[in-house]
PDB file of N, CA and C in Angstrom:
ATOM      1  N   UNK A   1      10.484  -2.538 -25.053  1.00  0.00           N
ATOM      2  CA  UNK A   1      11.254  -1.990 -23.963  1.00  0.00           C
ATOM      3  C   UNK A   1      11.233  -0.472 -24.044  1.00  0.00           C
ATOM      4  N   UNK A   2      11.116   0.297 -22.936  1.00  0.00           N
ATOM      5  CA  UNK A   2      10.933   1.876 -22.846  1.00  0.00           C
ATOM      6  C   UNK A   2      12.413   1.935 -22.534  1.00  0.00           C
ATOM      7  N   UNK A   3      12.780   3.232 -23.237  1.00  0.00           N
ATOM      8  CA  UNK A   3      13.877   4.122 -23.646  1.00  0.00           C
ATOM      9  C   UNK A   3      13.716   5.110 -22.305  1.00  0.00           C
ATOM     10  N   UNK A   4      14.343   5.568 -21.369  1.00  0.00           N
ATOM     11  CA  UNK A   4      14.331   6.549 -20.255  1.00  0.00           C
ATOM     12  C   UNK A   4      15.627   7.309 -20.938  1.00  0.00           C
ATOM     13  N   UNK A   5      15.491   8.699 -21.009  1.00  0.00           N
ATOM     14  CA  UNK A   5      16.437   9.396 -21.253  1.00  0.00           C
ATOM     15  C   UNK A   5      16.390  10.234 -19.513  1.00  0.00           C
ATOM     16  N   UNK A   6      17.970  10.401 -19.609  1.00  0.00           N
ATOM     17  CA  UNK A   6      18.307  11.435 -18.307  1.00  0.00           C
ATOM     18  C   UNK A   6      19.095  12.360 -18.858  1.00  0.00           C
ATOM     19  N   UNK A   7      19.149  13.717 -18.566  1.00  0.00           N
ATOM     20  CA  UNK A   7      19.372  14.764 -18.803  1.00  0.00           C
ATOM     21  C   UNK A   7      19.810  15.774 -17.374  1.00  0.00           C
ATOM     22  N   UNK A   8      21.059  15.803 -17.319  1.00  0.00           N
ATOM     23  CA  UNK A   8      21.894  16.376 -16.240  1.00  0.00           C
ATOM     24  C   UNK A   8      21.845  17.802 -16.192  1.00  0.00           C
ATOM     25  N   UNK A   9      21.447  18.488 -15.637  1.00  0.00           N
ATOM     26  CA  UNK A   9      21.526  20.085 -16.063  1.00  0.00           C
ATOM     27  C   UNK A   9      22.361  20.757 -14.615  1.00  0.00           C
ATOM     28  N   UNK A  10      22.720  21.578 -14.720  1.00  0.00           N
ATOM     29  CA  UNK A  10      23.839  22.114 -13.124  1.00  0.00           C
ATOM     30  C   UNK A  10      23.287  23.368 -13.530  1.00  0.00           C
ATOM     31  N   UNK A  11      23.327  24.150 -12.738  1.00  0.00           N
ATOM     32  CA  UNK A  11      22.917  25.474 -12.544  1.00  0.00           C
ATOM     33  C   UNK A  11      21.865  26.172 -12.414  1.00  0.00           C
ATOM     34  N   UNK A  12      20.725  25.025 -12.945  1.00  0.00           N
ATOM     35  CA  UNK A  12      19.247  25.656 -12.718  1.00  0.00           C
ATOM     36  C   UNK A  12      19.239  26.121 -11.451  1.00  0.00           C
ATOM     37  N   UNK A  13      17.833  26.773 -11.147  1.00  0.00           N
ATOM     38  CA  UNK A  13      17.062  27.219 -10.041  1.00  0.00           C
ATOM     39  C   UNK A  13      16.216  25.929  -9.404  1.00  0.00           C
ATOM     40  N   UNK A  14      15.770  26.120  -8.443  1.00  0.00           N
ATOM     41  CA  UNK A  14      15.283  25.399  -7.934  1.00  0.00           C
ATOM     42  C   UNK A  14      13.635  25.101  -8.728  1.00  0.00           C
ATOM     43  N   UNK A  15      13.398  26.697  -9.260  1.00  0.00           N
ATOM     44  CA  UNK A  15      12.032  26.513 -10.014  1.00  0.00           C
ATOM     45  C   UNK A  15      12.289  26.336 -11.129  1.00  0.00           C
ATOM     46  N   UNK A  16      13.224  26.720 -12.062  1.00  0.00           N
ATOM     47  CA  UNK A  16      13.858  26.027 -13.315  1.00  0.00           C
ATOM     48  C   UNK A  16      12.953  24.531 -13.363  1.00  0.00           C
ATOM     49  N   UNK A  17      13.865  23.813 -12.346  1.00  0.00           N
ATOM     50  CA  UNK A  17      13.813  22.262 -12.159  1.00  0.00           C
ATOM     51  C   UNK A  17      12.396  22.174 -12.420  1.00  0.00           C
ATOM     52  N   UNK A  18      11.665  22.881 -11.739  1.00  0.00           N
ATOM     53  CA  UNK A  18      10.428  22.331 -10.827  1.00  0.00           C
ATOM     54  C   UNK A  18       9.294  22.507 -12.229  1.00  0.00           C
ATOM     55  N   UNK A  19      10.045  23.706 -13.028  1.00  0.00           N
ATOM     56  CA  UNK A  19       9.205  23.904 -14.340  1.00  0.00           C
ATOM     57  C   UNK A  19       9.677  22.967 -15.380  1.00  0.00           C
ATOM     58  N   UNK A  20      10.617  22.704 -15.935  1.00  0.00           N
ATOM     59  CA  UNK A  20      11.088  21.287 -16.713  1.00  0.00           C
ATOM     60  C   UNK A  20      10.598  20.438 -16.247  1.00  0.00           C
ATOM     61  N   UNK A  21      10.624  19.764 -14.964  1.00  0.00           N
ATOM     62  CA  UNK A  21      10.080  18.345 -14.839  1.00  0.00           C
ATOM     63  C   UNK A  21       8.259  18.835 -14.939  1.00  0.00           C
ATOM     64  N   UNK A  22       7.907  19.563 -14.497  1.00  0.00           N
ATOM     65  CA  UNK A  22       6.410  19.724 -14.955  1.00  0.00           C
ATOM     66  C   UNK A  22       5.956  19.448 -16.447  1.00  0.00           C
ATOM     67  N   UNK A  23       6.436  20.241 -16.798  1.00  0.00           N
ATOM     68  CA  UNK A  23       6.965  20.180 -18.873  1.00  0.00           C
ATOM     69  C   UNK A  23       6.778  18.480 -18.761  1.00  0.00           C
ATOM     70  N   UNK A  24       8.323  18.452 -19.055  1.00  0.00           N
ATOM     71  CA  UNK A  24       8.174  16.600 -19.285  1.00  0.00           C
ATOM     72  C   UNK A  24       7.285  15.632 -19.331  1.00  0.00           C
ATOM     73  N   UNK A  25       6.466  16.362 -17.866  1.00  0.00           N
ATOM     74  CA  UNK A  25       5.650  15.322 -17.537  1.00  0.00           C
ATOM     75  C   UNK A  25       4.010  15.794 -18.885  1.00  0.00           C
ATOM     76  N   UNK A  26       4.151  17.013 -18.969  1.00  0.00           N
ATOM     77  CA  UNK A  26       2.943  17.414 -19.900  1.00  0.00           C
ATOM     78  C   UNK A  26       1.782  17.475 -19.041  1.00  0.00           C
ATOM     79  N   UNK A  27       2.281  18.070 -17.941  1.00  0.00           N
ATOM     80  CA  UNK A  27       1.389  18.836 -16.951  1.00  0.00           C
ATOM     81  C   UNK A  27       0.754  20.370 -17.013  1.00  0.00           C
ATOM     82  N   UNK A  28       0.331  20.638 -16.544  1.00  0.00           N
ATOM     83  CA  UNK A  28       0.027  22.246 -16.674  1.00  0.00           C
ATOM     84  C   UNK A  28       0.067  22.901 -14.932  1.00  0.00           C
ATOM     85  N   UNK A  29       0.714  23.865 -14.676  1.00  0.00           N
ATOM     86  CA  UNK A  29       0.832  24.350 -13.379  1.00  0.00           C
ATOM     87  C   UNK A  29      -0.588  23.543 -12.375  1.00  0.00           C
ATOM     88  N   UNK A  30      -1.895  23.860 -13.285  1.00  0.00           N
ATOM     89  CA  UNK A  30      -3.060  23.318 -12.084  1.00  0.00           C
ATOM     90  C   UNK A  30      -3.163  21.661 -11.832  1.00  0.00           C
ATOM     91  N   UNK A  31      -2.632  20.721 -12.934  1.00  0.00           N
ATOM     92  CA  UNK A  31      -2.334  19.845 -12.836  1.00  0.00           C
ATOM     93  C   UNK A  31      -1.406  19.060 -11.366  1.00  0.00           C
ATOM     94  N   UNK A  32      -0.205  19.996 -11.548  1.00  0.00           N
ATOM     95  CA  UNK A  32       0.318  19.568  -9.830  1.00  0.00           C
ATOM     96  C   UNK A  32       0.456  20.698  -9.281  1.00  0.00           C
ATOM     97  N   UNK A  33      -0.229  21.165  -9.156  1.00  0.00           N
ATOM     98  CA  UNK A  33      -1.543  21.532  -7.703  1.00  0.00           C
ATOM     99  C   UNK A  33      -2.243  21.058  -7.190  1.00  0.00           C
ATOM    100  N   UNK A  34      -3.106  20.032  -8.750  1.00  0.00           N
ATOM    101  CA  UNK A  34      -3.983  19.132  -7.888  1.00  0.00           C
ATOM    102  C   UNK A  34      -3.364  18.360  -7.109  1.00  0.00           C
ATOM    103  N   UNK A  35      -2.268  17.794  -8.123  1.00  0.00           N
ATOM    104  CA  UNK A  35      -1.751  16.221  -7.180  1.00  0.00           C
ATOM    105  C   UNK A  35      -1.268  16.700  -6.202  1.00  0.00           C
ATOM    106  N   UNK A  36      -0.448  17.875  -5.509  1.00  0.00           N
ATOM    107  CA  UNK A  36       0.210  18.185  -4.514  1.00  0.00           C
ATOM    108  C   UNK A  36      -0.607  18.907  -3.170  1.00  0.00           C
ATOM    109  N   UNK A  37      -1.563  19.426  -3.976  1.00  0.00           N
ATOM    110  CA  UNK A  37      -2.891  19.601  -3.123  1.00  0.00           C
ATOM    111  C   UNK A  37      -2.688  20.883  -2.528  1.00  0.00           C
ATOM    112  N   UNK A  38      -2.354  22.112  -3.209  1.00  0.00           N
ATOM    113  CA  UNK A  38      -2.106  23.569  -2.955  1.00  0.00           C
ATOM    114  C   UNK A  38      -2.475  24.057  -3.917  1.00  0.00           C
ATOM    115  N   UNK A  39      -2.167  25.501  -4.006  1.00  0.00           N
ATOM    116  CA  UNK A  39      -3.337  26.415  -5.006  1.00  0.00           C
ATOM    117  C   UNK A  39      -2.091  26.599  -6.598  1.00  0.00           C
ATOM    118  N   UNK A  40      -2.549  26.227  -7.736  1.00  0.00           N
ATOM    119  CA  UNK A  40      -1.448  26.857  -8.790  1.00  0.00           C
ATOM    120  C   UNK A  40      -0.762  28.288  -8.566  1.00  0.00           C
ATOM    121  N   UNK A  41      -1.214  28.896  -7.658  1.00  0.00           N
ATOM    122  CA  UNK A  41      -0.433  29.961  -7.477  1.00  0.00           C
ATOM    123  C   UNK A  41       0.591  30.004  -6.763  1.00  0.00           C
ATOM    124  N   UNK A  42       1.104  28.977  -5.617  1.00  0.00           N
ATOM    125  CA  UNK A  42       1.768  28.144  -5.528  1.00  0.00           C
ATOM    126  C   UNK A  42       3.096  27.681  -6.320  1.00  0.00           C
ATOM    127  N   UNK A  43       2.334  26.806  -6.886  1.00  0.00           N
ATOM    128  CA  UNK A  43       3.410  26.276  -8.455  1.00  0.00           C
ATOM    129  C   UNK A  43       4.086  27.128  -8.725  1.00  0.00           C
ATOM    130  N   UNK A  44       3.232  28.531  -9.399  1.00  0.00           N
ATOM    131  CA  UNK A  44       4.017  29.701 -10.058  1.00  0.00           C
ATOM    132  C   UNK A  44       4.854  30.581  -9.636  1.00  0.00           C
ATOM    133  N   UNK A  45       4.709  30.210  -8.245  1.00  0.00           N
ATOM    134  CA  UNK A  45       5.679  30.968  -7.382  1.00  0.00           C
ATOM    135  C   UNK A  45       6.943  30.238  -6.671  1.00  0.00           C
ATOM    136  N   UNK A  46       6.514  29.233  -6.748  1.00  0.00           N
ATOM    137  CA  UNK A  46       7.906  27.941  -6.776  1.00  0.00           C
ATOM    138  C   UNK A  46       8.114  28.203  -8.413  1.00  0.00           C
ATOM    139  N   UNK A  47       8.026  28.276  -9.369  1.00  0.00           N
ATOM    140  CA  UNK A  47       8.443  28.345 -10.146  1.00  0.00           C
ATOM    141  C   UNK A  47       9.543  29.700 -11.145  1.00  0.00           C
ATOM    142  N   UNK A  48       9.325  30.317 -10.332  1.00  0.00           N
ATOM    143  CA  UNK A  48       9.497  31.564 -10.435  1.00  0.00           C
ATOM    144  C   UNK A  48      11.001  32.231  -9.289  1.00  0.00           C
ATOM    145  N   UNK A  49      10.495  31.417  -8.453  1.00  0.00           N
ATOM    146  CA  UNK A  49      11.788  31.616  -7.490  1.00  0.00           C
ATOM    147  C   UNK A  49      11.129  32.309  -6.456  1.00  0.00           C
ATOM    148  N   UNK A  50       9.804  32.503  -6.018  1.00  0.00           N
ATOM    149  CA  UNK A  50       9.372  33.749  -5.139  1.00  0.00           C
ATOM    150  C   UNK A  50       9.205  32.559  -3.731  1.00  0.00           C
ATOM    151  N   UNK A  51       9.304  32.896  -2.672  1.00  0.00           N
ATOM    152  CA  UNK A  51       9.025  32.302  -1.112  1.00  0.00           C
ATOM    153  C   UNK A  51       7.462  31.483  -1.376  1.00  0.00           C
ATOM    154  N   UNK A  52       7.812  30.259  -0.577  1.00  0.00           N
ATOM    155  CA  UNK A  52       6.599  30.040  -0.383  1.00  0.00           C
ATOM    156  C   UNK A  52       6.412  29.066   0.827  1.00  0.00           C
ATOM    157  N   UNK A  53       5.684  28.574   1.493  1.00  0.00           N
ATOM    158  CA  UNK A  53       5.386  27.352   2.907  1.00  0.00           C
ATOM    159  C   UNK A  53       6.243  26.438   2.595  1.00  0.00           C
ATOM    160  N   UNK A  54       7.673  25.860   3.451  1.00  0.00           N
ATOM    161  CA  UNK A  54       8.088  24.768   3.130  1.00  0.00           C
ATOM    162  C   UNK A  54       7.026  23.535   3.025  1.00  0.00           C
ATOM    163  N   UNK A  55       6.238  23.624   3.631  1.00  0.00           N
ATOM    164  CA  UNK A  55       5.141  22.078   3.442  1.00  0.00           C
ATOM    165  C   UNK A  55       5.094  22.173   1.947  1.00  0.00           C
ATOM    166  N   UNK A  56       4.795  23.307   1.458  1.00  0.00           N
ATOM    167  CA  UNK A  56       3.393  23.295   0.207  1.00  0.00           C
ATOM    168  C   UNK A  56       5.030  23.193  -0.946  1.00  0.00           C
ATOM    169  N   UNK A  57       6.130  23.720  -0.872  1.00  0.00           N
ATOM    170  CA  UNK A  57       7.122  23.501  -1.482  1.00  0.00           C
ATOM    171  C   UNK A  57       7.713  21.416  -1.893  1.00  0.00           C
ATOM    172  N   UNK A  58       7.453  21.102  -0.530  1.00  0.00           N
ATOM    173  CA  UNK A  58       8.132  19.608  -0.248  1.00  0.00           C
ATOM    174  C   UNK A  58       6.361  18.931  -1.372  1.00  0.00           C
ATOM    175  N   UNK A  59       5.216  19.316  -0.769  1.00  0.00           N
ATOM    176  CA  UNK A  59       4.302  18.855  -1.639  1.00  0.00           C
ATOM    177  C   UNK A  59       4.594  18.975  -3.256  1.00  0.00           C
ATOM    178  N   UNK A  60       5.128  20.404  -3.734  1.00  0.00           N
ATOM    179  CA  UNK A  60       5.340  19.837  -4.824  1.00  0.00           C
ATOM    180  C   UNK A  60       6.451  19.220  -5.668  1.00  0.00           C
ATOM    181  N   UNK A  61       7.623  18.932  -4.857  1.00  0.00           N
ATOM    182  CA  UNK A  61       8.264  18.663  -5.187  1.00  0.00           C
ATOM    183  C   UNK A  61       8.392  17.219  -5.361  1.00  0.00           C
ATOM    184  N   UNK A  62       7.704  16.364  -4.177  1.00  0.00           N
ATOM    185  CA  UNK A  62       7.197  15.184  -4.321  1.00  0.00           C
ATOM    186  C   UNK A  62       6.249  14.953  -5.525  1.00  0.00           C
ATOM    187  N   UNK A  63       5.457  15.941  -5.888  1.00  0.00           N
ATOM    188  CA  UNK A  63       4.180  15.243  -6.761  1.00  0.00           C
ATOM    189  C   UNK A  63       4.949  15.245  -8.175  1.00  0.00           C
ATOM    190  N   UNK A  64       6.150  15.978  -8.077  1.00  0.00           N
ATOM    191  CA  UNK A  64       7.044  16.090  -9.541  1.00  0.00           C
ATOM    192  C   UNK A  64       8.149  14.575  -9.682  1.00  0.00           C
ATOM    193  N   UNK A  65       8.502  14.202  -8.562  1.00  0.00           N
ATOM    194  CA  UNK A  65       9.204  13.397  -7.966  1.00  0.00           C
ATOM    195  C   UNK A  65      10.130  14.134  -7.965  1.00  0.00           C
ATOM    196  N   UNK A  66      10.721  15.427  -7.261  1.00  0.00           N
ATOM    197  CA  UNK A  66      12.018  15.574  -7.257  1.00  0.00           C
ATOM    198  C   UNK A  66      12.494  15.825  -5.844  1.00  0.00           C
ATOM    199  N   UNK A  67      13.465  16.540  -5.829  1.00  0.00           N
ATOM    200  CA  UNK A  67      14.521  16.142  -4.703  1.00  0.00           C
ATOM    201  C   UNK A  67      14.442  17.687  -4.329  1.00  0.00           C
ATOM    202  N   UNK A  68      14.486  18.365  -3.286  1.00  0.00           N
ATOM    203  CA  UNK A  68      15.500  19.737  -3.518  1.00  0.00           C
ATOM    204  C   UNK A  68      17.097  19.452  -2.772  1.00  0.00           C
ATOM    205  N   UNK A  69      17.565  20.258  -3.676  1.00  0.00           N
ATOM    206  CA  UNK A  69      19.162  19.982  -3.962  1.00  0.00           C
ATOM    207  C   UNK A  69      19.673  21.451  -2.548  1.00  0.00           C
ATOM    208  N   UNK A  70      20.979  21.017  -2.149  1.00  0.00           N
ATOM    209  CA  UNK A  70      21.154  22.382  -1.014  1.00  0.00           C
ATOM    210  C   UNK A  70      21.832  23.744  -2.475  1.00  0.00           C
TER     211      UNK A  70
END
């Protein structure tokens, strides 16, 4: 039987998130790029907190499985 740990965090950033669940997964920024299908520069800038295309944002947030929170 697999063990799922969840881990609640409040206050991150939106790219916080987006960089932990990348982590976890033992991805590397070009990794979901591929799956989300935009450029890692992208990633790093969702990750970072800088503006980017809501499409290419919702792409990676799906390929991480996450949510964005308001």
């Amino acid at each position: 039987m697999d063990t799922v740990a969840v881990i609640v965090l409040d206050g991150l950033t939106l790219g916080k998130r987006v960089r932990l669940a990348r982590i976890a997964e033992g991805w590397r920024q070009i990794d979901v790029a591929s799956r989300a299908m935009v450029s890692p520069g992208d990633v790093s800038n969702v990750e970072q907190d800088r503006p980017v295309h809501p499409w290419k944002l919702r792409r990676i947030l799906e390929a991480l499985g996450l949510e964005r929170r308001p």
